[in-house]
Every structure is written in C-alpha cells, then in structure tokens.
PDB file of N, CA and C in Angstrom:
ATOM      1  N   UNK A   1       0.832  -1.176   0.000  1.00  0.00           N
ATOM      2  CA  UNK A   1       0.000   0.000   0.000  1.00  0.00           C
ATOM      3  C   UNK A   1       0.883   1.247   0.000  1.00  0.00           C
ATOM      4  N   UNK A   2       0.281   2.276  -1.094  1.00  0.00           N
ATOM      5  CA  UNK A   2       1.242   3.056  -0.838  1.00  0.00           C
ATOM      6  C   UNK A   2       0.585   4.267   0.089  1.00  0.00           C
ATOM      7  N   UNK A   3       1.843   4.952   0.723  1.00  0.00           N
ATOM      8  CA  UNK A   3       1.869   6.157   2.138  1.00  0.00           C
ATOM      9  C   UNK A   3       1.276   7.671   1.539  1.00  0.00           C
ATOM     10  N   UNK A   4       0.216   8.007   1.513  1.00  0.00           N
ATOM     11  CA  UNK A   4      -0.326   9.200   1.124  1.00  0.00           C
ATOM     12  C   UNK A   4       0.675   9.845   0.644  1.00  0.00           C
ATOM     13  N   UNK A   5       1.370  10.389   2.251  1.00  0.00           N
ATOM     14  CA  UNK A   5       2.282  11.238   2.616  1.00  0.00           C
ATOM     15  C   UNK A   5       3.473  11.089   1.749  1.00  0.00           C
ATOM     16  N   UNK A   6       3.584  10.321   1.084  1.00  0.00           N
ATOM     17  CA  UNK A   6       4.620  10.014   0.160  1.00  0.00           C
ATOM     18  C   UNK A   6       4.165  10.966  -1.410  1.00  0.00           C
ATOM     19  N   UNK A   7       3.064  11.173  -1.613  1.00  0.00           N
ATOM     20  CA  UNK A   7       3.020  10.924  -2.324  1.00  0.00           C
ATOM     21  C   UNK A   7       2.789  12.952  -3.056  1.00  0.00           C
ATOM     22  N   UNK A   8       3.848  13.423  -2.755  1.00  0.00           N
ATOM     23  CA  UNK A   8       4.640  14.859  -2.853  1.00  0.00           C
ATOM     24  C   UNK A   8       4.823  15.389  -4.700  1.00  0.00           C
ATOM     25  N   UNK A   9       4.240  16.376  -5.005  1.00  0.00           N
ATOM     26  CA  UNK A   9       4.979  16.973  -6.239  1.00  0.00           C
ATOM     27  C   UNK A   9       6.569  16.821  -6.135  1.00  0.00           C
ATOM     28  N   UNK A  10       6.873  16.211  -6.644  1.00  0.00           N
ATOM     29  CA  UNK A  10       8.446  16.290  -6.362  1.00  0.00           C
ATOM     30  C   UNK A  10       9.430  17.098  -8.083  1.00  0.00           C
ATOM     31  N   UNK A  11      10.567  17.824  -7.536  1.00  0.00           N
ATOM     32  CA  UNK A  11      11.037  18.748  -8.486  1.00  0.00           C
ATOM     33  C   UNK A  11      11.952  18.143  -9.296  1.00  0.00           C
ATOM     34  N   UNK A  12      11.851  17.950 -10.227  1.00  0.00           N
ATOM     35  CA  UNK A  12      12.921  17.410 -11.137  1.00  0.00           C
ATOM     36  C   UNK A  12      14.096  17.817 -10.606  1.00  0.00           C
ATOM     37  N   UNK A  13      15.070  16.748 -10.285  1.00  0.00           N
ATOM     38  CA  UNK A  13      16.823  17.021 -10.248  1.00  0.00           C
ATOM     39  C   UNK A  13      17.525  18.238 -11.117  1.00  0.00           C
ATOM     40  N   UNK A  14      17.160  18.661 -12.196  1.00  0.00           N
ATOM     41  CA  UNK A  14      17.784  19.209 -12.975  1.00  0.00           C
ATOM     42  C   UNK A  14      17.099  20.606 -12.615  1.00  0.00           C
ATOM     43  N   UNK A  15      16.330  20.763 -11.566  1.00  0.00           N
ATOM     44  CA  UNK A  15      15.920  22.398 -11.606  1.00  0.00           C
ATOM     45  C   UNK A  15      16.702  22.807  -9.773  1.00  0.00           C
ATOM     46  N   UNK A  16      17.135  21.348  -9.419  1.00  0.00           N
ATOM     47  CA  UNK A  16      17.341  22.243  -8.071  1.00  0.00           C
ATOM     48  C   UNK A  16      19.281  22.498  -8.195  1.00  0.00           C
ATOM     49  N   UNK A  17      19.563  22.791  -7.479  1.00  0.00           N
ATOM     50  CA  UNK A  17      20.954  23.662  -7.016  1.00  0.00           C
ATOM     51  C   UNK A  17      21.764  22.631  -5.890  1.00  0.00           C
ATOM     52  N   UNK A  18      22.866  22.359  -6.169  1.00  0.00           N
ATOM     53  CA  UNK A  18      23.668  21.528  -5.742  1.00  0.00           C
ATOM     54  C   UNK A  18      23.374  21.468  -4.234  1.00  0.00           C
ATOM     55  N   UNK A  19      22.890  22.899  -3.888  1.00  0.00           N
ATOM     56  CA  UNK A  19      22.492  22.466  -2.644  1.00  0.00           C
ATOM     57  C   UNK A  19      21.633  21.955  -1.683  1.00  0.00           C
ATOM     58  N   UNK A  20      20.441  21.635  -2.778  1.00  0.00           N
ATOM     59  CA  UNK A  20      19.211  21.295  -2.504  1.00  0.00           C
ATOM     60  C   UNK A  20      19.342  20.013  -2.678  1.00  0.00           C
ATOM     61  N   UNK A  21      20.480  19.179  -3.602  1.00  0.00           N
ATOM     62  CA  UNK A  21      19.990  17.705  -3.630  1.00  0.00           C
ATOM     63  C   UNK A  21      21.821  17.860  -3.460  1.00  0.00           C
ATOM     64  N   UNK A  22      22.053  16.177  -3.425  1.00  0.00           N
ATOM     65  CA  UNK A  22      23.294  15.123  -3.287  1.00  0.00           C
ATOM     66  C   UNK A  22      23.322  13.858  -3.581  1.00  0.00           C
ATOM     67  N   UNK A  23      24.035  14.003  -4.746  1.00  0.00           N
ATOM     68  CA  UNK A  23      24.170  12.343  -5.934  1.00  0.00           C
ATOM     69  C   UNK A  23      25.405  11.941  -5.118  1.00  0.00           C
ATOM     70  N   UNK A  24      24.895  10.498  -5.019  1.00  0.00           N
ATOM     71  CA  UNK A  24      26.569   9.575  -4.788  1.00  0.00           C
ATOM     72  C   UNK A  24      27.539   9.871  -5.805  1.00  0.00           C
ATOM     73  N   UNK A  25      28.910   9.512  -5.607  1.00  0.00           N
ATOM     74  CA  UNK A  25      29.617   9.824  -7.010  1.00  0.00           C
ATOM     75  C   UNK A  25      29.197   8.046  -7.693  1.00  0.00           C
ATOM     76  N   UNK A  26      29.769   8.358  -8.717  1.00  0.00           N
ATOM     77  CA  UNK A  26      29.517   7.049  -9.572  1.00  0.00           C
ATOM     78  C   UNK A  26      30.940   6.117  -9.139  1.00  0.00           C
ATOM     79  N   UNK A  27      30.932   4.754  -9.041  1.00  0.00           N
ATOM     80  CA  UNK A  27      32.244   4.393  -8.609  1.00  0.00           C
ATOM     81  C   UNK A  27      31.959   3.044  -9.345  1.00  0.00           C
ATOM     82  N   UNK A  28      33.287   2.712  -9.874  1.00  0.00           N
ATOM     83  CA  UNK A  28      33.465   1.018 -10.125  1.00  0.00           C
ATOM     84  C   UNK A  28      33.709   0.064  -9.231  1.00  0.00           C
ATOM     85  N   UNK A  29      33.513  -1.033 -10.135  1.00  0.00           N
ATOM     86  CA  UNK A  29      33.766  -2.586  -8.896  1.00  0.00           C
ATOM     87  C   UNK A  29      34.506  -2.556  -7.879  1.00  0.00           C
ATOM     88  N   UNK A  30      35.530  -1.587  -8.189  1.00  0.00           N
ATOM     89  CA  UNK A  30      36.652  -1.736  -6.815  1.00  0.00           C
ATOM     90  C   UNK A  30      36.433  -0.123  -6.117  1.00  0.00           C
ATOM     91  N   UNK A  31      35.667   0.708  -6.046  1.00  0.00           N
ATOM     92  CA  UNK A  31      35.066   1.528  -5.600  1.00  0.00           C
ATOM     93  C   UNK A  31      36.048   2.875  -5.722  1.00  0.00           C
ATOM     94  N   UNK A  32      36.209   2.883  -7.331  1.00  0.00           N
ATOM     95  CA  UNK A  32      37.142   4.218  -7.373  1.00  0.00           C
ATOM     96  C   UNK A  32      35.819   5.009  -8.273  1.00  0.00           C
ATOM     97  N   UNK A  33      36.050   6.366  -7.956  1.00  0.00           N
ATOM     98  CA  UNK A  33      35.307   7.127  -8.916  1.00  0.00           C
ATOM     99  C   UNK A  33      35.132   7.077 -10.440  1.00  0.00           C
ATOM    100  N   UNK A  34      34.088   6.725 -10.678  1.00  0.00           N
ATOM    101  CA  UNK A  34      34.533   6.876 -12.264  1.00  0.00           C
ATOM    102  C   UNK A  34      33.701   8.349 -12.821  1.00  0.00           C
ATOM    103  N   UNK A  35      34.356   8.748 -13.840  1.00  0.00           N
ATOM    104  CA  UNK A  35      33.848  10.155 -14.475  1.00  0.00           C
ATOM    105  C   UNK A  35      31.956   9.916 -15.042  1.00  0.00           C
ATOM    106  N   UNK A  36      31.131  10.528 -14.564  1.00  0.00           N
ATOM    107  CA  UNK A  36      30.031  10.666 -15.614  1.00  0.00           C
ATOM    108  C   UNK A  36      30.009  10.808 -17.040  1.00  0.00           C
ATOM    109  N   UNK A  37      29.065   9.995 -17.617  1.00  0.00           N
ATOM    110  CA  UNK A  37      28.810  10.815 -19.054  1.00  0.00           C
ATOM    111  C   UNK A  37      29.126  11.766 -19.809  1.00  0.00           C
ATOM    112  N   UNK A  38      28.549  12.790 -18.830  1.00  0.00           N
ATOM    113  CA  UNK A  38      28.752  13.950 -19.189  1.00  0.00           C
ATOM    114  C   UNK A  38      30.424  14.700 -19.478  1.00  0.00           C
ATOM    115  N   UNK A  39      30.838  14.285 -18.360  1.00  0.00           N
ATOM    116  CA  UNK A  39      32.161  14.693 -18.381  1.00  0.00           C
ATOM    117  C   UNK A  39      32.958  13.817 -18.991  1.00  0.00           C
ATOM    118  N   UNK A  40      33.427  12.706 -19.584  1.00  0.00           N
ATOM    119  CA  UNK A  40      33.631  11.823 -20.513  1.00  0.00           C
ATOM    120  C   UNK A  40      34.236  12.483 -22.041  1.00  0.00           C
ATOM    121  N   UNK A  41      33.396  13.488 -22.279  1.00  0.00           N
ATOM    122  CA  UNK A  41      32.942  14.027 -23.546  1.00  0.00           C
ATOM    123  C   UNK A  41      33.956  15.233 -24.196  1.00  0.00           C
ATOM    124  N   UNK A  42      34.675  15.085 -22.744  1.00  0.00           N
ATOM    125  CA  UNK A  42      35.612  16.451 -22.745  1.00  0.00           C
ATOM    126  C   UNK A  42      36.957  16.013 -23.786  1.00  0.00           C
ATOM    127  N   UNK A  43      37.593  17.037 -24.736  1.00  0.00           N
ATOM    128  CA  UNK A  43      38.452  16.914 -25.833  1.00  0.00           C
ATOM    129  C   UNK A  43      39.141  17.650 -25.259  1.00  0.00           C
ATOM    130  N   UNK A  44      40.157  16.875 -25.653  1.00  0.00           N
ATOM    131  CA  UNK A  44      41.320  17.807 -25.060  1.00  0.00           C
ATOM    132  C   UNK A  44      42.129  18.279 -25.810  1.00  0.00           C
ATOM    133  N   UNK A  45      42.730  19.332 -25.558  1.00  0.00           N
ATOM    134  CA  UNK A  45      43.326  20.321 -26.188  1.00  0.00           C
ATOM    135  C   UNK A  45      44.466  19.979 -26.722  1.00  0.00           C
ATOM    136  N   UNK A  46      44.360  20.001 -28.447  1.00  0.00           N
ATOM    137  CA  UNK A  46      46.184  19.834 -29.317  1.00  0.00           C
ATOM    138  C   UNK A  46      46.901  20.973 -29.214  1.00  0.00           C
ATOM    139  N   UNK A  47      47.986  20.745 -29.970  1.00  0.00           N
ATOM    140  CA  UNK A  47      49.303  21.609 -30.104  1.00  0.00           C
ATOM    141  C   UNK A  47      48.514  22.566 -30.816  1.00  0.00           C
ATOM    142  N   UNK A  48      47.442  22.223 -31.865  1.00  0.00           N
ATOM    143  CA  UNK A  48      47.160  23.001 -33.046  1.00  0.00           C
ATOM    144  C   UNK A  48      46.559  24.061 -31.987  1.00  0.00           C
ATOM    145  N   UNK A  49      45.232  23.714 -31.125  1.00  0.00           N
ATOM    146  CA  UNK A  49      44.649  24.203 -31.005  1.00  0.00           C
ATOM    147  C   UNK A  49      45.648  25.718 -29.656  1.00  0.00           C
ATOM    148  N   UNK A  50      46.103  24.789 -29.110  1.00  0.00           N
ATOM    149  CA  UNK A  50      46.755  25.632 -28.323  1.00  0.00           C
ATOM    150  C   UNK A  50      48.010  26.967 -28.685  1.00  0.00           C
ATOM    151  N   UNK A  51      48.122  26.396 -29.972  1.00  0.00           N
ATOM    152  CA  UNK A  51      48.985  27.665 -30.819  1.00  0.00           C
ATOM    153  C   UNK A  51      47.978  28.510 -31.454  1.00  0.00           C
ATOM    154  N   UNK A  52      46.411  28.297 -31.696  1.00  0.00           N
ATOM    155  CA  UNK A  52      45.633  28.866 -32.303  1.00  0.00           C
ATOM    156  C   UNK A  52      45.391  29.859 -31.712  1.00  0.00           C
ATOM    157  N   UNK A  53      44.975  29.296 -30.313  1.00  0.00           N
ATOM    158  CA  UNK A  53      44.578  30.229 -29.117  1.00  0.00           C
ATOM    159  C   UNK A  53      45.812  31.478 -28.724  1.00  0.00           C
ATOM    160  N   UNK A  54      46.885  30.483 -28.877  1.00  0.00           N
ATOM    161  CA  UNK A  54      48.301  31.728 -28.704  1.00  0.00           C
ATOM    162  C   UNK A  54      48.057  33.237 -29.706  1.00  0.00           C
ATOM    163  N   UNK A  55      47.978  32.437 -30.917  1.00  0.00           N
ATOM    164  CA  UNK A  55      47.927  33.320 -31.861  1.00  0.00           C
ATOM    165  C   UNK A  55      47.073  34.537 -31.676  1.00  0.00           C
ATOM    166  N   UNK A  56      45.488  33.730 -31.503  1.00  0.00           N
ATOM    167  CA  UNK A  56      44.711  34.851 -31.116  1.00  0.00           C
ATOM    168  C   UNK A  56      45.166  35.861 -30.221  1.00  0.00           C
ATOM    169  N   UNK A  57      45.586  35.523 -29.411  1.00  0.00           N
ATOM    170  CA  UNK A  57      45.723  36.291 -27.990  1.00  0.00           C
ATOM    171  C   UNK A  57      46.558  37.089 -28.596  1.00  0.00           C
ATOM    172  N   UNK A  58      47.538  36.560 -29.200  1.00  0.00           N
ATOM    173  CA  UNK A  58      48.628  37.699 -29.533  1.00  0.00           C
ATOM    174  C   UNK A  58      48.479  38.936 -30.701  1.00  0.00           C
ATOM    175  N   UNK A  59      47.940  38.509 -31.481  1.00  0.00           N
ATOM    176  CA  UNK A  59      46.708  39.657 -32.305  1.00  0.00           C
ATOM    177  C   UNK A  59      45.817  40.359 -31.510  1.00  0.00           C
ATOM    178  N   UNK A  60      45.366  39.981 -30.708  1.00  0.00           N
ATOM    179  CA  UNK A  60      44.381  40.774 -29.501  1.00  0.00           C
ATOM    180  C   UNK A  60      45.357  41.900 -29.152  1.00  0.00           C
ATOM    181  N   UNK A  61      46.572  41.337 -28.369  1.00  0.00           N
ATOM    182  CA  UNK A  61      47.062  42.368 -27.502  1.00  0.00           C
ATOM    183  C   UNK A  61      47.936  43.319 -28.539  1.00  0.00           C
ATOM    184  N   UNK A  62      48.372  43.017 -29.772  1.00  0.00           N
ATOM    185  CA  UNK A  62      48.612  43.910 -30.752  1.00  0.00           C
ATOM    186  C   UNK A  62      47.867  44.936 -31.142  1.00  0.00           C
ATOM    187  N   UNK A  63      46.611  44.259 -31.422  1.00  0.00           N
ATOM    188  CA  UNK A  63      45.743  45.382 -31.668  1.00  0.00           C
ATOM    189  C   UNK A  63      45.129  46.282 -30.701  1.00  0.00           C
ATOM    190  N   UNK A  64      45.021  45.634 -29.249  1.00  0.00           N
ATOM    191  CA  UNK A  64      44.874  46.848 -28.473  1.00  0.00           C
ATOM    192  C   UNK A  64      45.885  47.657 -28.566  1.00  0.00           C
ATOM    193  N   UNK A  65      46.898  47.496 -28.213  1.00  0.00           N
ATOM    194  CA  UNK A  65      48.500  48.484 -28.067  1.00  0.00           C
ATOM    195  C   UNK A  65      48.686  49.375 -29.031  1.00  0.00           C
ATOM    196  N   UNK A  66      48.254  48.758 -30.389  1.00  0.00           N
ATOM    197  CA  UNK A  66      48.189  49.776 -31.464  1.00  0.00           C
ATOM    198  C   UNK A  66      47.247  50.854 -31.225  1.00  0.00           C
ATOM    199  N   UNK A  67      45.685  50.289 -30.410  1.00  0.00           N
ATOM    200  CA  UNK A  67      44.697  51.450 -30.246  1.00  0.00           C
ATOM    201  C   UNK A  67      44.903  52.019 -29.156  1.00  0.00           C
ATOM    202  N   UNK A  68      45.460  51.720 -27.897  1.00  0.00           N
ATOM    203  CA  UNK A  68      46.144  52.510 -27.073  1.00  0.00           C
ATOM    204  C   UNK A  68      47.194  53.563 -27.610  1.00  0.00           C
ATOM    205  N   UNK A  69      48.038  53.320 -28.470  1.00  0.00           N
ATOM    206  CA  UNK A  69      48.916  53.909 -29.038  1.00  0.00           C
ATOM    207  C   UNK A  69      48.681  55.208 -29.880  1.00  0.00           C
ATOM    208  N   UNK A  70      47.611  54.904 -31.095  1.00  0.00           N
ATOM    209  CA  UNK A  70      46.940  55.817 -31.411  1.00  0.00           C
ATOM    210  C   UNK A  70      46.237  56.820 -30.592  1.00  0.00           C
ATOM    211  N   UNK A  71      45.274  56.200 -29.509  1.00  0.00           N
ATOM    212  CA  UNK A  71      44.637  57.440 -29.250  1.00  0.00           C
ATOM    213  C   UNK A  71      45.701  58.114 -28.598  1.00  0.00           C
ATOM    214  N   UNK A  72      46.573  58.077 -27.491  1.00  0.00           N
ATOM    215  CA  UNK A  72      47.708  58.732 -26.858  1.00  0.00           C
ATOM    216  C   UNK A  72      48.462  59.599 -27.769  1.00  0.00           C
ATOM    217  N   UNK A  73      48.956  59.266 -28.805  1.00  0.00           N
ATOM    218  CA  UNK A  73      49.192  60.085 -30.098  1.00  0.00           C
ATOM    219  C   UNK A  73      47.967  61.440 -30.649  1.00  0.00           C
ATOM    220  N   UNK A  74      46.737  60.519 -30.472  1.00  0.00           N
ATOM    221  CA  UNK A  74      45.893  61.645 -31.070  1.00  0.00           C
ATOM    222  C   UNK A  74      45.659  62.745 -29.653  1.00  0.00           C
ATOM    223  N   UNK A  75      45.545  62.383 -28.346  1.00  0.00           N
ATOM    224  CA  UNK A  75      45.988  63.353 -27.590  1.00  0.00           C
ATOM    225  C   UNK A  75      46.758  64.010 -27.390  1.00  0.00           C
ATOM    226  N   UNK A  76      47.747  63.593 -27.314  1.00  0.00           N
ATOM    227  CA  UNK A  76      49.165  64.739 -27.467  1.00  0.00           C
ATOM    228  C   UNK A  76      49.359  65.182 -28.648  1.00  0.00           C
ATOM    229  N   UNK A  77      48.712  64.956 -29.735  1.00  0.00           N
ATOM    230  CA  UNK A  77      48.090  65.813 -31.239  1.00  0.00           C
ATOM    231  C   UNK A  77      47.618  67.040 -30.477  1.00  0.00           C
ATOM    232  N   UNK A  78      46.697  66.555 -30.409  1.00  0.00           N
ATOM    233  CA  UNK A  78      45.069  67.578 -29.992  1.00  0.00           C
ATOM    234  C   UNK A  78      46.025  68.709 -28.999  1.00  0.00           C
ATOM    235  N   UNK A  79      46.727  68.296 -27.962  1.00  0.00           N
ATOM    236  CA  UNK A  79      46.886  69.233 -26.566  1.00  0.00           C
ATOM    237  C   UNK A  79      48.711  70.251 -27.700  1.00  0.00           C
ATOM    238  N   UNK A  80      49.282  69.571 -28.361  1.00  0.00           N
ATOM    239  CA  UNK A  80      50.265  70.081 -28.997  1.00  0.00           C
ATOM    240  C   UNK A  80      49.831  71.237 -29.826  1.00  0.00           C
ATOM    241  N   UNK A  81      48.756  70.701 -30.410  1.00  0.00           N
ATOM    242  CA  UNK A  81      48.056  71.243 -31.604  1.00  0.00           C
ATOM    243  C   UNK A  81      47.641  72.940 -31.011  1.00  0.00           C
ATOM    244  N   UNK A  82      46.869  72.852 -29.945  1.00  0.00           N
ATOM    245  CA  UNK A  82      46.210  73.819 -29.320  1.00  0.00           C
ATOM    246  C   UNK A  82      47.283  74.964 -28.526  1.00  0.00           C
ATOM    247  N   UNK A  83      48.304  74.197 -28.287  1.00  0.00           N
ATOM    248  CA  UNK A  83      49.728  74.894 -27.630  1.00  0.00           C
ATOM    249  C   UNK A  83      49.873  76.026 -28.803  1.00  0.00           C
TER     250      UNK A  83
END
C-alpha cells in the first residue's frame, strides 16, 4: 500500500541547485570514482589548437597596443596642436 504522505509533487533534479539535492559519485567494482557521461565528452586540447589560441591572444594584444597607441598620439596631437 502506498503512504499518502509520500506521495509529494516532487522537483525534477535538474531544476534544483547543488544544494538542494546530493548524488553519490559514480564508482566502479573496486570503488574508485569513475567520471560521468557527461564529463567523458571532454576533448582535449592539441598543439594546433593551443597555438591557435596563442595566436589569437597575440593579435588581440597587438591590436589593443596599437589602439592605445593611437589614441595617446591623437591626444598629445590635440593638446600640442592647441599649444
């Protein structure tokens, strides 16, 4: 028989906040953690990709420095100019 009192709207796992619920970890036969699904899925990062990312970055900070550079130039334009 089932307990009335049991028998609760209950909230899907996926809407509450780590702190509202607590999953066992997942573990194998000999009781070591094993990774979820989810996290499984993760690619890890090549040479390619990690020189790609270099690259970017380093075009980034070029091109700010250049636009830092400019406007500082176009100010001491402007304040020279007016001298």
């Amino acid at each position: 028989m089932k307990d009335p009192r049991r028998n609760l709207d209950r909230i899907p796992k996926e809407n509450l906040t780590a702190y509202e619920r607590w999953e066992l970890p997942l573990l194998d036969a000999g009781g070591n953690e094993v990774a979820r699904e989810e996290e499984r899925n993760v690619k890890p990062l090549t040479a390619a990709d990690i020189a790609e990312i270099r690259q970017a970055a380093h075009a980034d900070g070029l091109e700010e420095g250049r636009k830092e550079g400019f406007d500082a130039g176009h100010q001491e334009g402007l304040k020279t100019g007016h001298e």
